[in-house]
Protein backbone atom coordinates (compact mmCIF):
# COMPACT_ATOMS: atom_id res chain seq x y z
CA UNK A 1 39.82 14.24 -10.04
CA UNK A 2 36.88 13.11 -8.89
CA UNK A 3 33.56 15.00 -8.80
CA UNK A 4 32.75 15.53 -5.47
CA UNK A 5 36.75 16.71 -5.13
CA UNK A 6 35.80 19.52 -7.79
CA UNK A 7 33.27 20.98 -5.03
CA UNK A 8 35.13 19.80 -1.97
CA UNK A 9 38.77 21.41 -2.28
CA UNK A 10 39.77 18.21 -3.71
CA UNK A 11 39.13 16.34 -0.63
CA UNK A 12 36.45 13.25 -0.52
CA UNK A 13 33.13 13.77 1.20
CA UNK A 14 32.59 12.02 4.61
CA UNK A 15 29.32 10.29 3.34
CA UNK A 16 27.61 10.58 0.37
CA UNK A 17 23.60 8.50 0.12
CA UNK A 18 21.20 7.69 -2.29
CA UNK A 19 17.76 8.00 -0.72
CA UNK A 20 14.77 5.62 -1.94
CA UNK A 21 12.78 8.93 -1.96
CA UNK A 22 13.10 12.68 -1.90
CA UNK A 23 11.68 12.86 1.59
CA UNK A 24 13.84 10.64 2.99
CA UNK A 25 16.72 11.83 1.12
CA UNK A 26 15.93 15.56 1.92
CA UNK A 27 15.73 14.05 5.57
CA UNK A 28 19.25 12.84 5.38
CA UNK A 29 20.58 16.20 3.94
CA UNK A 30 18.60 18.01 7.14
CA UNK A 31 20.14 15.70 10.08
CA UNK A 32 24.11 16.43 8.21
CA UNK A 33 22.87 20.60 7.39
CA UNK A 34 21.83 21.07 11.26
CA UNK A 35 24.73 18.83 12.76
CA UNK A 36 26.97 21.84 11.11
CA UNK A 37 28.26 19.48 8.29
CA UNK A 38 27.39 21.03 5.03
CA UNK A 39 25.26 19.31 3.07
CA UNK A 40 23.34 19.29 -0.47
CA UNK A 41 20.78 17.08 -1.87
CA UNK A 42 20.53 16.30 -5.65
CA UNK A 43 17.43 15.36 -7.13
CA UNK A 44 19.11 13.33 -10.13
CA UNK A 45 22.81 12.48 -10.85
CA UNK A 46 24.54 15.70 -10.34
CA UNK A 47 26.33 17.60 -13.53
CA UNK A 48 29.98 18.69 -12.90
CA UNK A 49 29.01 22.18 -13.39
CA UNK A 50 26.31 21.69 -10.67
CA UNK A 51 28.93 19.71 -8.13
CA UNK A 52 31.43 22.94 -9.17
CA UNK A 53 29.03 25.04 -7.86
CA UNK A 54 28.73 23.70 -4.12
CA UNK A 55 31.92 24.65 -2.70
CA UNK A 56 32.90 23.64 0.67
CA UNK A 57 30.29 20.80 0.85
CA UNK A 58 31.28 17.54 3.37
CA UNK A 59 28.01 15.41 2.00
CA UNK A 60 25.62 14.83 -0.85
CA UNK A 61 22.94 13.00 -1.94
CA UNK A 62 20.90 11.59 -4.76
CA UNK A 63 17.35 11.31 -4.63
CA UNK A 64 15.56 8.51 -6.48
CA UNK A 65 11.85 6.76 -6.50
CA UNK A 66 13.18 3.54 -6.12
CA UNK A 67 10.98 2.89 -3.02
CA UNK A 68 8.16 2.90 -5.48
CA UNK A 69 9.87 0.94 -8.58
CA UNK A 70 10.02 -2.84 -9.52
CA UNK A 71 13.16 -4.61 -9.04
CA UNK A 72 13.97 -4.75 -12.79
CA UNK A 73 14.02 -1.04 -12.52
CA UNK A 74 16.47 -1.18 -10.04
CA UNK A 75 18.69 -3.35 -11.96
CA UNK A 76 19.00 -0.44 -15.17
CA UNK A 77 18.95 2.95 -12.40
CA UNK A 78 20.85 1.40 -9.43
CA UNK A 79 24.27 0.40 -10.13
CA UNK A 80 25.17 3.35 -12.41
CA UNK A 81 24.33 5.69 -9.66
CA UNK A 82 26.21 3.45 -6.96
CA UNK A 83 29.22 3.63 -9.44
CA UNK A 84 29.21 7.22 -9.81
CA UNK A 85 28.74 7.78 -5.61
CA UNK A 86 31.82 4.77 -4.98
CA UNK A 87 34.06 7.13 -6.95
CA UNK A 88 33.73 9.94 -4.78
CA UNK A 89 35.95 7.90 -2.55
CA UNK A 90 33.68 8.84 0.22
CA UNK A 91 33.78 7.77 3.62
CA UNK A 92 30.73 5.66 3.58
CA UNK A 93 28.17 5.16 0.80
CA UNK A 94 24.66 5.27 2.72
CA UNK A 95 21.05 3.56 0.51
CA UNK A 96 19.07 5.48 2.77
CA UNK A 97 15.41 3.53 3.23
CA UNK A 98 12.10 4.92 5.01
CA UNK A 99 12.26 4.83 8.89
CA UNK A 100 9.31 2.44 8.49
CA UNK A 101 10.97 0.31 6.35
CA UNK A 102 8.45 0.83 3.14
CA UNK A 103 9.39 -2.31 0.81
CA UNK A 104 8.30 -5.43 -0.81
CA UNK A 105 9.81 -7.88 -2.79
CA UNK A 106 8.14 -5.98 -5.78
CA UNK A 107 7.88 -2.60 -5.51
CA UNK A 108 10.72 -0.84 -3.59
CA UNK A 109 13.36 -4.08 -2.53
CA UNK A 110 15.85 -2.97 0.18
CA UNK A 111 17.05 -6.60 -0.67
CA UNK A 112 17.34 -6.09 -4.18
CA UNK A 113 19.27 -2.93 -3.69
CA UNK A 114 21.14 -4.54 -1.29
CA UNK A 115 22.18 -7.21 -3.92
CA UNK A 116 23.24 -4.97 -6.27
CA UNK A 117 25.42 -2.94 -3.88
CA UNK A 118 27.64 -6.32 -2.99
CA UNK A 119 28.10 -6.53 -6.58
CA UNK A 120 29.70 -3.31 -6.48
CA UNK A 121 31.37 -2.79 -3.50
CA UNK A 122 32.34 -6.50 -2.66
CA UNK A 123 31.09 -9.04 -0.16
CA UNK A 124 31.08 -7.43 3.33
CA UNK A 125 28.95 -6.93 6.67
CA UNK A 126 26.08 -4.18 5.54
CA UNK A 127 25.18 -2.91 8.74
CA UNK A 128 21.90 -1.73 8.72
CA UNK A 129 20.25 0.91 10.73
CA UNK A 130 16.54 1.76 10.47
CA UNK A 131 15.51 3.17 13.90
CA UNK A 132 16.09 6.66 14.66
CA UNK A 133 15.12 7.64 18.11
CA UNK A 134 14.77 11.45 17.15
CA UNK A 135 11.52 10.60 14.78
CA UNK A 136 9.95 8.61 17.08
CA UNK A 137 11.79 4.86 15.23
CA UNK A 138 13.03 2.20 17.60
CA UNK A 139 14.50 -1.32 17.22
CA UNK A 140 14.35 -3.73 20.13
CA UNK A 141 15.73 -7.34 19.61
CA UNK A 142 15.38 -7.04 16.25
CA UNK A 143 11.79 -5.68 15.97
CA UNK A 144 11.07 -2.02 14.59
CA UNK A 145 8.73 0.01 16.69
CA UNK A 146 7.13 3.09 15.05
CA UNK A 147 5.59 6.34 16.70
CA UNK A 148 2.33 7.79 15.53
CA UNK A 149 1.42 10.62 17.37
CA UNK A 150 1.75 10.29 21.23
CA UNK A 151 1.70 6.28 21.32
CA UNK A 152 4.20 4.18 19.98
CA UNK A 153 3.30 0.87 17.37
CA UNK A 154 5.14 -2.09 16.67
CA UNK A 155 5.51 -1.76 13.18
CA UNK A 156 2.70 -4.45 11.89
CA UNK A 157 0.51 -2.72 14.14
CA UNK A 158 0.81 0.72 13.14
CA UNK A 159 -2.23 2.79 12.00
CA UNK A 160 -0.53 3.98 8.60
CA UNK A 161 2.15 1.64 8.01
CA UNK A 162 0.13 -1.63 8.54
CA UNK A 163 -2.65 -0.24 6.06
CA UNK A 164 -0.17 1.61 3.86
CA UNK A 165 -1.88 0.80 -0.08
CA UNK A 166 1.29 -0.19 -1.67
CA UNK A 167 3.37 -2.09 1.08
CA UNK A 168 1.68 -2.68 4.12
CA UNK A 169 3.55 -3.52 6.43
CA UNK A 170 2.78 -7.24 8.41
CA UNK A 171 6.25 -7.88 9.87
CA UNK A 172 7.61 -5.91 12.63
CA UNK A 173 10.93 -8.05 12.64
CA UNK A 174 13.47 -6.01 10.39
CA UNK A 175 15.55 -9.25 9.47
CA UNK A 176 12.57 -11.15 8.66
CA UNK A 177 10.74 -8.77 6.63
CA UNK A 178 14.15 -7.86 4.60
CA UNK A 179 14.94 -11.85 4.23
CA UNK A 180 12.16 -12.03 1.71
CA UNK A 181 13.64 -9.78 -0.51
CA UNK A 182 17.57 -11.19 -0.74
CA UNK A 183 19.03 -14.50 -0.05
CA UNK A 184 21.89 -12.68 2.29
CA UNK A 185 21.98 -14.32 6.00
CA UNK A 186 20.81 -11.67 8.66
CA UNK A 187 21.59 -11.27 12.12
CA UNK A 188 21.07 -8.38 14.71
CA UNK A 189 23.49 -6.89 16.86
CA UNK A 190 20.76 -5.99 19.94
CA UNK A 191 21.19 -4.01 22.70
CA UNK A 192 22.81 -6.50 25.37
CA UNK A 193 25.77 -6.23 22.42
CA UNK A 194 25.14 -2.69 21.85
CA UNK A 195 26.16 -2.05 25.23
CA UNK A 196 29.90 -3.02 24.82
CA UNK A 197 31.20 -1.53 22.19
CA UNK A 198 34.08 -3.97 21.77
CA UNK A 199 31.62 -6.83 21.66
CA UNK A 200 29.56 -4.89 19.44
CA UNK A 201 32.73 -4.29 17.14
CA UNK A 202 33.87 -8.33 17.47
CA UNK A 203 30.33 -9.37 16.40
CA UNK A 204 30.23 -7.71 13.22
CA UNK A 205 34.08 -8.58 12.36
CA UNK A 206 33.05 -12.36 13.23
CA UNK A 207 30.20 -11.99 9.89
CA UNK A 208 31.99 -12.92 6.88
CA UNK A 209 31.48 -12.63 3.08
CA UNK A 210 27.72 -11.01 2.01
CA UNK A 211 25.64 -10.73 5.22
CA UNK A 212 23.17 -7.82 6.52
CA UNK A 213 23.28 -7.20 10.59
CA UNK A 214 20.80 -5.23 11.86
CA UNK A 215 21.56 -3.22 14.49
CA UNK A 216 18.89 -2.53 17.55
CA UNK A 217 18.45 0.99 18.89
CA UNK A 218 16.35 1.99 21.59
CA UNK A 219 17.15 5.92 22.60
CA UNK A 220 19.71 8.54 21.74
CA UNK A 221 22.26 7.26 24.43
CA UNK A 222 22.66 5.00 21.60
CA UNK A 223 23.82 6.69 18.46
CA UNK A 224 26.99 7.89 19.60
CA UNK A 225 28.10 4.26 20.01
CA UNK A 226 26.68 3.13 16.90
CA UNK A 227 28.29 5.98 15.04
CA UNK A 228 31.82 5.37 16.29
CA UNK A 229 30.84 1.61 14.84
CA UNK A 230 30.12 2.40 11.65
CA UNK A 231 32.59 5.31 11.47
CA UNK A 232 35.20 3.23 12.57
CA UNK A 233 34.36 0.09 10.40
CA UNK A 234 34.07 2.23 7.06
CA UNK A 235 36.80 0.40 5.20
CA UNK A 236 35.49 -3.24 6.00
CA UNK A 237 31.65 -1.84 5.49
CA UNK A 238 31.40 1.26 3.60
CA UNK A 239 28.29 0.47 2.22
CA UNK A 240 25.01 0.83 5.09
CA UNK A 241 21.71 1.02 4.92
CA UNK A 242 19.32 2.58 6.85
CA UNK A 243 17.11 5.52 7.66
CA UNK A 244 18.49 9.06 8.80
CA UNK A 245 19.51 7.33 11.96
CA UNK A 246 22.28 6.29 10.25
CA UNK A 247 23.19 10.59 9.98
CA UNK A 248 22.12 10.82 13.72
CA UNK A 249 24.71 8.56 14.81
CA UNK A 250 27.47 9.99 12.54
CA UNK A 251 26.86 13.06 13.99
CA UNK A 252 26.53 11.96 17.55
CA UNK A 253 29.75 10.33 17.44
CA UNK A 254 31.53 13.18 15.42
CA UNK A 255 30.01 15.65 18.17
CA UNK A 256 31.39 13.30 21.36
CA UNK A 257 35.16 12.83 19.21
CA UNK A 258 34.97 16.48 18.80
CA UNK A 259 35.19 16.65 14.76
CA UNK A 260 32.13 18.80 15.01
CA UNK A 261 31.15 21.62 16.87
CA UNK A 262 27.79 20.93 19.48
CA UNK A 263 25.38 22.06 16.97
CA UNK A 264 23.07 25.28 17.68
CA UNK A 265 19.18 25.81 17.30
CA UNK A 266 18.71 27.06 13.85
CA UNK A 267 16.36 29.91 13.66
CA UNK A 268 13.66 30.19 11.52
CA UNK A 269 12.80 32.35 8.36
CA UNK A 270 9.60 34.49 9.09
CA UNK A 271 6.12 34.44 8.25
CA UNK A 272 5.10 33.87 4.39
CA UNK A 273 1.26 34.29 4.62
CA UNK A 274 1.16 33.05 0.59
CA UNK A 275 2.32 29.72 1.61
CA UNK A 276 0.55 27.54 -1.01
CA UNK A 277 0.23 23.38 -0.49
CA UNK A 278 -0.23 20.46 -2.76
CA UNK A 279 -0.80 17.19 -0.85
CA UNK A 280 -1.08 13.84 -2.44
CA UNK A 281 -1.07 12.11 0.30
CA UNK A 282 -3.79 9.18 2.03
CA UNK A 283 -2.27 8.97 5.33
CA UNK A 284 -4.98 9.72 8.50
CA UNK A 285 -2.23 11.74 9.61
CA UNK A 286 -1.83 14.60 6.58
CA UNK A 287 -5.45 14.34 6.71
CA UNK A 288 -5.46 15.96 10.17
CA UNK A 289 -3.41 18.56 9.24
CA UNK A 290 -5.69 19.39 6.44
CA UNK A 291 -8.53 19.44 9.08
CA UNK A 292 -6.05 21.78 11.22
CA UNK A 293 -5.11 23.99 8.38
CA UNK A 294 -8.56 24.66 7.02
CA UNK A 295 -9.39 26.08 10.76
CA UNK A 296 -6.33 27.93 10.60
CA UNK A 297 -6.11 30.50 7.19
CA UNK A 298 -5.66 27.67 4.43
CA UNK A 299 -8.70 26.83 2.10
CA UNK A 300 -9.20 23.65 1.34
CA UNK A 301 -9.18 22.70 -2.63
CA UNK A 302 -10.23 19.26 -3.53
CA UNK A 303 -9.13 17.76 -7.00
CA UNK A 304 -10.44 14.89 -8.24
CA UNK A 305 -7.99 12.16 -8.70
CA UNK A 306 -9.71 9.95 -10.56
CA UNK A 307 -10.58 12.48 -13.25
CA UNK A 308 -6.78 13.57 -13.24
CA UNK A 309 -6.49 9.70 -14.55
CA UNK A 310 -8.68 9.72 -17.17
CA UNK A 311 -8.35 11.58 -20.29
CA UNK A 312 -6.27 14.65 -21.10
CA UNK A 313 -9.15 16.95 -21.17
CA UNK A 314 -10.19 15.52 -18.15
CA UNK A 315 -7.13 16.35 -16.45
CA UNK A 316 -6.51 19.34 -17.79
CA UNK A 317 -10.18 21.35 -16.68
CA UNK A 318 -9.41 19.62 -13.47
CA UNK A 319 -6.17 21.40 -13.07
CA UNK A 320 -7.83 24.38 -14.52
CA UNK A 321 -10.48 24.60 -12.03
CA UNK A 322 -7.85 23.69 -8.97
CA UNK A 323 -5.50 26.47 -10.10
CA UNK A 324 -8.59 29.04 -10.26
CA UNK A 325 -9.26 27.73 -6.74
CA UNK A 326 -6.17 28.64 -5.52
CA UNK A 327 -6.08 32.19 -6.74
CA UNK A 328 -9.27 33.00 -5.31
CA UNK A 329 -7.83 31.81 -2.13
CA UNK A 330 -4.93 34.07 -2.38
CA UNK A 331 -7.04 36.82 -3.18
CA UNK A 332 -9.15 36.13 -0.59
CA UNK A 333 -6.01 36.00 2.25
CA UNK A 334 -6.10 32.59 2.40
CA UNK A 335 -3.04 29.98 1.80
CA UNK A 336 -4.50 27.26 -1.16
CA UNK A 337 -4.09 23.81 -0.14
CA UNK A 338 -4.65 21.71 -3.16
CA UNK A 339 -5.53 18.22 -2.22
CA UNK A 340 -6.79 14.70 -3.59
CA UNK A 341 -7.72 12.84 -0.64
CA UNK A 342 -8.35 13.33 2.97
CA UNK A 343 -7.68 10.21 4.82
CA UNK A 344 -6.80 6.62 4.02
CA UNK A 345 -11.42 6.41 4.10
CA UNK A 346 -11.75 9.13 1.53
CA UNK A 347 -14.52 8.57 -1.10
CA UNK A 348 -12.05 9.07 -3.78
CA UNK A 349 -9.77 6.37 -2.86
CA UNK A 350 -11.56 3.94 -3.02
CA UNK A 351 -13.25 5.65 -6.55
CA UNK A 352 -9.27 6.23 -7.50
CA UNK A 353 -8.88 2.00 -7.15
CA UNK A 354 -11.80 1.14 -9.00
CA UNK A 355 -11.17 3.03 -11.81
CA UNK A 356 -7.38 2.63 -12.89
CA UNK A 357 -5.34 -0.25 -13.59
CA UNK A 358 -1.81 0.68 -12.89
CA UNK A 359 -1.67 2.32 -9.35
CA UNK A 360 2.04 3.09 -9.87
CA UNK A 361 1.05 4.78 -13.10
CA UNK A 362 -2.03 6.63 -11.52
CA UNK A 363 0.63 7.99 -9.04
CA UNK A 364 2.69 9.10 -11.66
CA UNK A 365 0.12 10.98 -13.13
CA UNK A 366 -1.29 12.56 -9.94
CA UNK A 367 2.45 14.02 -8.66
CA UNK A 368 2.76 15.56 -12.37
CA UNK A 369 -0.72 17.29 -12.48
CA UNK A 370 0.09 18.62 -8.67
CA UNK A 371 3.15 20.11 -9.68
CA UNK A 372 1.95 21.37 -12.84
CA UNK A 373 -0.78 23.00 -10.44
CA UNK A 374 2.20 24.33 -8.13
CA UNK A 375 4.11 25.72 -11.04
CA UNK A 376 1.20 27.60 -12.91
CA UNK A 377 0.35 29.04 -9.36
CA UNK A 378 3.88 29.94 -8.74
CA UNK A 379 4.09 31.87 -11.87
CA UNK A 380 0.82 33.39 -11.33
CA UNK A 381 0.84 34.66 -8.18
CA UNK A 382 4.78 35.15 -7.35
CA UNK A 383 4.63 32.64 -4.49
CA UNK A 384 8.17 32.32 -2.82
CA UNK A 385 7.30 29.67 -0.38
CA UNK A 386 5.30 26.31 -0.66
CA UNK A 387 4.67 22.62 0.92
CA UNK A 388 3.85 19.62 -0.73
CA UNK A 389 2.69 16.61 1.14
CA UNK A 390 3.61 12.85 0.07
CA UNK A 391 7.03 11.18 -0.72
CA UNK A 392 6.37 10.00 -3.56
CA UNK A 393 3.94 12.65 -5.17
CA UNK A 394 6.89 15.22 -3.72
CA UNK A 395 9.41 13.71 -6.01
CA UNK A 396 7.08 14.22 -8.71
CA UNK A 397 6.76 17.72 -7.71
CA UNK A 398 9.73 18.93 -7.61
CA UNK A 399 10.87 17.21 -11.26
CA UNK A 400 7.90 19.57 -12.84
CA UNK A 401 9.14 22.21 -11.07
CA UNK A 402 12.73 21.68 -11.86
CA UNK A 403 14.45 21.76 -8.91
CA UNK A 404 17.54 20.01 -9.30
CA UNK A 405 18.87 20.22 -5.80
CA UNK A 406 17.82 21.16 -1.92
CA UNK A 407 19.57 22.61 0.53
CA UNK A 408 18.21 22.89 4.20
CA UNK A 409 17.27 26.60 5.07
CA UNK A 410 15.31 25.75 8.90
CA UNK A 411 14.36 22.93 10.93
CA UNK A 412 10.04 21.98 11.33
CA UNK A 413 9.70 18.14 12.63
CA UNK A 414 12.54 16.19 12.03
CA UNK A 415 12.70 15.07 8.54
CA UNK A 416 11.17 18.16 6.88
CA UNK A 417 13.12 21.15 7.20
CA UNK A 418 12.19 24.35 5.10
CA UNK A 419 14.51 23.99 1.81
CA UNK A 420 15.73 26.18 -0.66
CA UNK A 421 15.68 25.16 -3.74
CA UNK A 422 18.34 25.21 -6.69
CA UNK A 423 17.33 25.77 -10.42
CA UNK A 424 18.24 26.79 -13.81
CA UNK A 425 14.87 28.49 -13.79
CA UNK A 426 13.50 31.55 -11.90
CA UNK A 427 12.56 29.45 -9.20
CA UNK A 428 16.13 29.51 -7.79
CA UNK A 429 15.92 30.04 -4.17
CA UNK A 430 12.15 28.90 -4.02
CA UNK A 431 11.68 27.87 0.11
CA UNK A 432 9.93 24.36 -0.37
CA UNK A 433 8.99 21.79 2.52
CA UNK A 434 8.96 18.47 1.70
CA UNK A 435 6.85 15.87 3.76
CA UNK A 436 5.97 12.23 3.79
CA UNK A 437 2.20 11.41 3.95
CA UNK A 438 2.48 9.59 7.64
CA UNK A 439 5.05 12.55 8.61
CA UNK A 440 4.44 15.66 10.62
CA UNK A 441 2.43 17.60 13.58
CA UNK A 442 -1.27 18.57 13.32
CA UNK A 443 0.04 22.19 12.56
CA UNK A 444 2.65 21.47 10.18
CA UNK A 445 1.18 23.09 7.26
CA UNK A 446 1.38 25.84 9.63
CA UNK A 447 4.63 25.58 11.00
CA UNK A 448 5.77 25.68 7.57
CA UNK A 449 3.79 29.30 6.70
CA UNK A 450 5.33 30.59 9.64
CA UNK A 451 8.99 30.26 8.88
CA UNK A 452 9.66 27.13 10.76
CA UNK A 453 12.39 27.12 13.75
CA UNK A 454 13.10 25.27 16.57
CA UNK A 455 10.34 24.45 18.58
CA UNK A 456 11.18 24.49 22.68
């Protein structure tokens, strides 16, 4: 039997995914959760006591960091946790990438990934499916558009994303910028195909052996057609790629085929006013929500992130004095909101660059000393709700904390719902929000304190 049968009544999931990060891949879990199909995210290959234990689920997913590792990492973590989710026998096996399609040849390879997946699951269309109308993500004739707050970029114009300090982005064109990281022909199914479903469907049967097709999507009219495509094709390409617009559609199209009930406006959970933050995020856009939340009950607690890269004792008073912070701000009826930056033209970047080597290793470092922050402050104070800003310092996070496993609890901005958390430890049923540096309105850290909910 396999292991997803163990928790599933012995019946396959629809989709399983393995996310490139644990924001994205606690997005993915969030779209299935609130589209009523029950859902669990696993922050490492999954035990089969811990599968067991998630009766009556219809999806899972892994979370990895492979959107900030080297290729060569890919090649040892990759294919042993493709493997495992192929012998689910799932409907479709999902590599779920960032909505702005963070990558490079080396550090974080769709292509590479890609590769790897066609040596596993055979040479076939990969369909893949970055926009996601919902989050503000459109692709028109092949180019990938990207909201940032009101006003919508092409992608190698974007304020974050084209200034992003590991892969800036300086393609909008999804097949070009992916054709630099595999040799696999591309083509793009746009919308003049899009909008005849049959043609759509004879375009992507006339692709044969390895071959990505991109697939353009302009608004939510869209995703119901594109679901029943991929749905429908899952046996000739049941390996995609894409952003949680590839759950969007699913769930479009299992809502219009009636499969799935029309999905209700989940509530929220109430106020928590010892809502504590970590953010290691650069992004101009977490750093106006730090501007928002200091007006707003949260104290602001710089740490220094160079000095959490130098030498243990270094890093260890700086902790020290961050966690002291942040129980005179709970004392003081304010929510702590650790932080290392504010803003892409922070001081401290730019002293961060100059003063370590290995960036990916500096990052490494700064995600462990937040959550070691988080945890000490958990234990101290008896927090039962917190936020941490940054996909990959959340991944980080949440490995110090040991969490093993998220399930979605209530909605904020699409993409970082409220969690709960599952653990060995006593911070079972910890509520934890999850959210990408470039991700989020200017009250989110708000929001989040609040209980979340549906926002009219």
């Amino acid at each position: 039997m396999n292991s997803s049968a163990m928790a599933n009544g012995g019946k396959s999931p629809k989709i399983v995914w393995l996310g490139d990060d644990f924001t994205g891949a606690a997005a993915v879990m969030e779209v299935l959760s609130f589209s009523r199909i029950p859902s669990i995210l696993f922050l490492d290959r999954p035990t089969p006591e811990q599968m067991a234990a998630c009766d009556g689920i219809e999806a899972f997913g892994i979370a990895t960091q492979s959107r900030a590792q080297s290729p060569e990492w890919m090649e040892r973590h990759i294919p042993p946790l493709l493997e495992f989710l192929d012998r689910t026998g799932a409907g479709l096996v999902h590599y779920k990438i960032c909505s702005t399609l963070d990558s490079a040849p080396d550090t974080g390879s769709i292509g590479k990934v890609i590769d790897l997946a066609i040596d596993r699951f055979g040479p076939a269309t990969v369909p893949v499916l970055t926009a996601a109308p919902p989050i503000g993500r459109y692709q028109v004739f092949g180019d990938l558009f990207c909201a940032a707050g009101d006003t919508i970029y092409r992608l190698d114009r974007h304020p974050t994303m084209s200034r992003h300090p590991v892969t800036p982005m300086a393609e909008a064109s999804v097949a070009r910028h992916l054709s630099d990281q595999t040799d696999s022909p591309t083509r793009n199914l746009d919308l003049h195909g899009l909008a005849q479903p049959a043609r759509a469907a004879a375009l992507l049967d006339q692709v044969k052996g390895a071959n990505l097709c991109t697939i353009d999507c302009l608004d939510e009219t869209h995703l119901g057609t594109i679901g029943e495509l991929l749905w429908n094709r899952r046996r000739e390409s049941r390996f995609v790629v894409g952003s949680q617009g590839v759950e969007y559609a699913l769930a479009a199209h299992f809502v219009e085929t009636g499969a799935t009930a029309e999905p209700e406006p989940p509530k929220g959970l109430g106020v928590d006013s010892r809502t504590a933050v970590v953010s290691g995020s650069v992004s101009p856009v977490t750093a106006a929500q730090i501007a928002w939340a200091a007006q707003n009950g949260f104290a602001r607690i710089r740490v220094d992130a160079a000095q959490l890269c130098a030498s243990a004792p270094d890093r260890e008073t700086a902790e020290a004095e961050a966690l002291e912070a942040a129980m005179h701000a709970l004392s003081d009826g304010l929510c702590p909101l650790v932080l290392t930056a504010e803003g892409p033209d922070d001081p401290q970047v730019a002293r961060l660059h100059k003063s370590v080597a290995d960036p990916s290793a500096a990052n490494d470092i700064i995600g462990q000393s937040l959550g070691r922050i988080l945890a000490r402050l958990i234990a101290a104070a008896n927090l039962r709700r917190i936020v941490v800003s940054g996909g990959d310092t959340s991944g980080r996070v949440c490995a110090e904390l040991g969490i093993y496993a998220l399930e979605a609890a209530a909605p904020t901005i699409p993409g970082a719902a409220i969690c709960r958390a599952r653990s060995d430890n006593e911070l079972n049923g910890l509520e934890i929000a999850l959210k990408g540096g470039q991700m989020g309105s200017k009250d989110f850290f708000g929001w989040v304190r609040d209980g979340g909910g549906a926002r009219t």
